[in-house]
C-alpha atoms as a PDB file:
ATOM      1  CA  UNK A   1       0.000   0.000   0.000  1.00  0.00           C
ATOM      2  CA  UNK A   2       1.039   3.737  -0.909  1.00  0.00           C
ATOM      3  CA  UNK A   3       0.975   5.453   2.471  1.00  0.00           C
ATOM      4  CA  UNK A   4      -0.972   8.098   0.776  1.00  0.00           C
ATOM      5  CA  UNK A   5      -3.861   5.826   0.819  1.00  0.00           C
ATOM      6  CA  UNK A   6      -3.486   5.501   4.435  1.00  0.00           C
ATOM      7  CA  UNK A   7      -2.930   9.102   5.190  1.00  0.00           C
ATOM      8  CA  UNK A   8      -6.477  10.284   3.100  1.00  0.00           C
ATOM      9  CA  UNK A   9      -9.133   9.140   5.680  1.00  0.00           C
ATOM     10  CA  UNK A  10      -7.091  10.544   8.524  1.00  0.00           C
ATOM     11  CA  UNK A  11      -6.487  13.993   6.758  1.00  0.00           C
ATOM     12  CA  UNK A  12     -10.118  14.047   5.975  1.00  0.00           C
ATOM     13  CA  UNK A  13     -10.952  13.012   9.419  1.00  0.00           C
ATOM     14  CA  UNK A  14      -8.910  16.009  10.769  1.00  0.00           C
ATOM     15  CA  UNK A  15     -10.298  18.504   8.221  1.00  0.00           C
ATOM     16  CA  UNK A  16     -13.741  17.928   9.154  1.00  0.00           C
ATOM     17  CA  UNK A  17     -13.059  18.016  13.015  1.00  0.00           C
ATOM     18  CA  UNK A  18     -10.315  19.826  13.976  1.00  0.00           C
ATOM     19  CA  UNK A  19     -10.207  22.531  10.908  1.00  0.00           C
ATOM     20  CA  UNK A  20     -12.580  25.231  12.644  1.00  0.00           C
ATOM     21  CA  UNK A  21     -10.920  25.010  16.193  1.00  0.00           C
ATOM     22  CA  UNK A  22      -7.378  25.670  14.284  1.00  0.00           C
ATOM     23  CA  UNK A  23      -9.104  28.936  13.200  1.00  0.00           C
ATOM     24  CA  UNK A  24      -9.729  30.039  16.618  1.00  0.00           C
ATOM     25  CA  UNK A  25      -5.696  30.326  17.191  1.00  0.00           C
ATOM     26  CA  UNK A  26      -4.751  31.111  13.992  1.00  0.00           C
ATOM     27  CA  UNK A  27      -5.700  34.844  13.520  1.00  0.00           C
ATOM     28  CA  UNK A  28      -3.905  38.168  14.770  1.00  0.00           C
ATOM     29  CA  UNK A  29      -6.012  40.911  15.869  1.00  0.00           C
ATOM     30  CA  UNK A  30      -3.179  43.541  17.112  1.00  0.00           C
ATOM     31  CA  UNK A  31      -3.469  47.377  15.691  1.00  0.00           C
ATOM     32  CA  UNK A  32      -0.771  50.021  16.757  1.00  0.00           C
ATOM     33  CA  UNK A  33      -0.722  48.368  20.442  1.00  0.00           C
ATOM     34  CA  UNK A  34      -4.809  48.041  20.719  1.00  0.00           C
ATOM     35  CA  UNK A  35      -5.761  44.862  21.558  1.00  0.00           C
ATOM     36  CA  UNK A  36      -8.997  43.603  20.391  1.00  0.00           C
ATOM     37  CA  UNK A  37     -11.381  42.156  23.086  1.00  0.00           C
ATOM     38  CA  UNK A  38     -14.287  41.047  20.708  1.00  0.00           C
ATOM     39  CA  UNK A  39     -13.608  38.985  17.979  1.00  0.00           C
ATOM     40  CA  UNK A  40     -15.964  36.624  15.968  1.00  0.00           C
ATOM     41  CA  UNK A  41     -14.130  33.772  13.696  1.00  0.00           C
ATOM     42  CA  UNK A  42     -14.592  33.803   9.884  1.00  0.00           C
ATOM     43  CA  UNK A  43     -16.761  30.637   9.204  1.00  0.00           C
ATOM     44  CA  UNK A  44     -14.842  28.371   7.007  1.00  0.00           C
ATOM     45  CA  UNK A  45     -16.617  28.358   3.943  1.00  0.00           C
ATOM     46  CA  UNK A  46     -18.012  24.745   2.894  1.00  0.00           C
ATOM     47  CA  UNK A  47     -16.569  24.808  -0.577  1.00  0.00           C
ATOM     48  CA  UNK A  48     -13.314  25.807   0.344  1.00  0.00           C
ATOM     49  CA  UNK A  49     -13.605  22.996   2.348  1.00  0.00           C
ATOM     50  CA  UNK A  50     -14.876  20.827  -0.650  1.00  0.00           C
ATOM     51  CA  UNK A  51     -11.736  22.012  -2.553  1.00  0.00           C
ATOM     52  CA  UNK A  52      -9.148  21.725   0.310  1.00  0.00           C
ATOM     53  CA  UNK A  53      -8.181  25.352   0.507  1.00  0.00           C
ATOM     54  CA  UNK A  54      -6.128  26.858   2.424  1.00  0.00           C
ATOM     55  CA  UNK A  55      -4.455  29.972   2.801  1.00  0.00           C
ATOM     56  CA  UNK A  56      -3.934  33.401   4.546  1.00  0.00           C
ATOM     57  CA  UNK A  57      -6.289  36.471   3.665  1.00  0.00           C
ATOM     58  CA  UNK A  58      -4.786  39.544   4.259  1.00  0.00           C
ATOM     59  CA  UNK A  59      -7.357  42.763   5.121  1.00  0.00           C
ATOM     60  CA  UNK A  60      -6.498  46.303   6.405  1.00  0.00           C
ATOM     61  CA  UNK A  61      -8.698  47.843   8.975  1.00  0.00           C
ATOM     62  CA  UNK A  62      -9.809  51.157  10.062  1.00  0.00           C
ATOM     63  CA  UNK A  63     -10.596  51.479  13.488  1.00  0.00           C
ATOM     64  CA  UNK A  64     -12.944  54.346  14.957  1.00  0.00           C
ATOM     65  CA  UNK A  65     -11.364  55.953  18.141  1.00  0.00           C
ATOM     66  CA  UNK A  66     -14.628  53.945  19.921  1.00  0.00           C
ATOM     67  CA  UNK A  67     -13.175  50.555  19.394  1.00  0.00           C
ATOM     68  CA  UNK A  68     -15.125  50.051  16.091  1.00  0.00           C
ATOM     69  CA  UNK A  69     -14.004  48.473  13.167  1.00  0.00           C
ATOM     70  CA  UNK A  70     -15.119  51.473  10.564  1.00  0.00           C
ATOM     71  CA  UNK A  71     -13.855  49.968   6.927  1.00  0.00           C
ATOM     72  CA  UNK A  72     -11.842  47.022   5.997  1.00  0.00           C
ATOM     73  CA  UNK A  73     -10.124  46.626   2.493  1.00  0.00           C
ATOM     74  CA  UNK A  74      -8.902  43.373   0.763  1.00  0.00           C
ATOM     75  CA  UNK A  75      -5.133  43.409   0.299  1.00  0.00           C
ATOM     76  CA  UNK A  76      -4.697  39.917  -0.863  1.00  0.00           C
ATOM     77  CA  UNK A  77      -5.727  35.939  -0.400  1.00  0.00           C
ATOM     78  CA  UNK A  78      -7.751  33.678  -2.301  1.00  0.00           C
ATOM     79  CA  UNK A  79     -11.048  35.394  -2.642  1.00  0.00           C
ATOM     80  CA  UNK A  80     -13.307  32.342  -1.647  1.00  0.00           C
ATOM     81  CA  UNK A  81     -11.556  32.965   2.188  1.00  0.00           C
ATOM     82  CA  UNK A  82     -11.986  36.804   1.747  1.00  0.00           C
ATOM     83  CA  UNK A  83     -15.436  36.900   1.868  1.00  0.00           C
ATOM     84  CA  UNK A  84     -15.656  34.938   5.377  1.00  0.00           C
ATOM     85  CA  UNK A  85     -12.659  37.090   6.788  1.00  0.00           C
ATOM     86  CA  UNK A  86     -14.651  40.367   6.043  1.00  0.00           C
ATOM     87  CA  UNK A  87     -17.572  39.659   7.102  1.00  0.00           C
ATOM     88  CA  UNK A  88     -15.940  38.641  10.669  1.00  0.00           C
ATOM     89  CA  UNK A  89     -13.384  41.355  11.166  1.00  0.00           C
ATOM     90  CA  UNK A  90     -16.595  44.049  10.854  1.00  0.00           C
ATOM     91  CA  UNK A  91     -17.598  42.839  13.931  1.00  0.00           C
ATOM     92  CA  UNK A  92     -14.716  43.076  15.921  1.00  0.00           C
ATOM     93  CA  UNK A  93     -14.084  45.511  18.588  1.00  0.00           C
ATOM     94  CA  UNK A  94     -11.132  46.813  20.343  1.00  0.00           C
ATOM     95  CA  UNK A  95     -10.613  48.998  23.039  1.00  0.00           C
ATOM     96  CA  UNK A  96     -10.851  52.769  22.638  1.00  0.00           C
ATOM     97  CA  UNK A  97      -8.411  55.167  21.586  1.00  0.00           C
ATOM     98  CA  UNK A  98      -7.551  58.431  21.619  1.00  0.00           C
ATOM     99  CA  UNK A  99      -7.420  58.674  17.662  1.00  0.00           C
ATOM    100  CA  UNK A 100      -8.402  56.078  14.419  1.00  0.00           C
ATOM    101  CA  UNK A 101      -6.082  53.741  13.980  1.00  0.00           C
ATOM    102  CA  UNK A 102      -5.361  51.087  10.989  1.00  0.00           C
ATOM    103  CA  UNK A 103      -4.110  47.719  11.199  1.00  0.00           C
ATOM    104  CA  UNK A 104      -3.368  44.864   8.525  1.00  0.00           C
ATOM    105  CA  UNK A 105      -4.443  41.485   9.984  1.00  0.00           C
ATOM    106  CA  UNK A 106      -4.137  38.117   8.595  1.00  0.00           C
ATOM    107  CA  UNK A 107      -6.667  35.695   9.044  1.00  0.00           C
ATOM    108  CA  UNK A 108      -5.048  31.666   8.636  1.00  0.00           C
ATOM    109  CA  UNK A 109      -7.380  29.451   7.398  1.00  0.00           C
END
């Protein structure tokens, strides 16, 4: 036997399990020393799943002197993963700061 053929059902068993709790750790959420105390993780989306993709998205973010994420902008990362890591980051919040800030975060899926 190829041990390919022995390693698919594990890596498939690992994808579907243990895939959305490595997104929990795998995503920085740092801007110009705020620290971000409310953060919802990106759902992985079920046909990047389907097609085994992985990757980084990267996505600049403005940040309201409130905490608020105010705009986020696409900088690069397979557009399939984008979409998820958008729609997430807009809900973050950090703590407040004198001035708007801007951060780039990468989001490891």
């Amino acid at each position: 036997m190829k041990p390919q053929t022995i390693l698919a059902p594990s890596l498939k068993r690992f994808q579907r399990f243990f895939l959305p709790f490595l997104l929990l750790f795998s995503s920085f959420c740092v801007a110009d020393e705020r620290k971000c105390f409310r953060r919802e993780e990106p759902e992985y989306p079920t046909i990047a799943l389907k097609m085994n993709l992985h990757g980084t998205v990267k996505v600049k973010v403005w940040i309201n002197p409130d905490g608020s994420v105010r705009r986020v902008d696409y900088i690069g990362g397979h557009p399939i993963l984008a979409e998820s890591a958008l729609k997430a980051i807009k809900t973050w919040k950090y703590e407040a700061a004198g001035k708007e800030t801007t951060a780039v975060v990468e989001l490891k899926f």
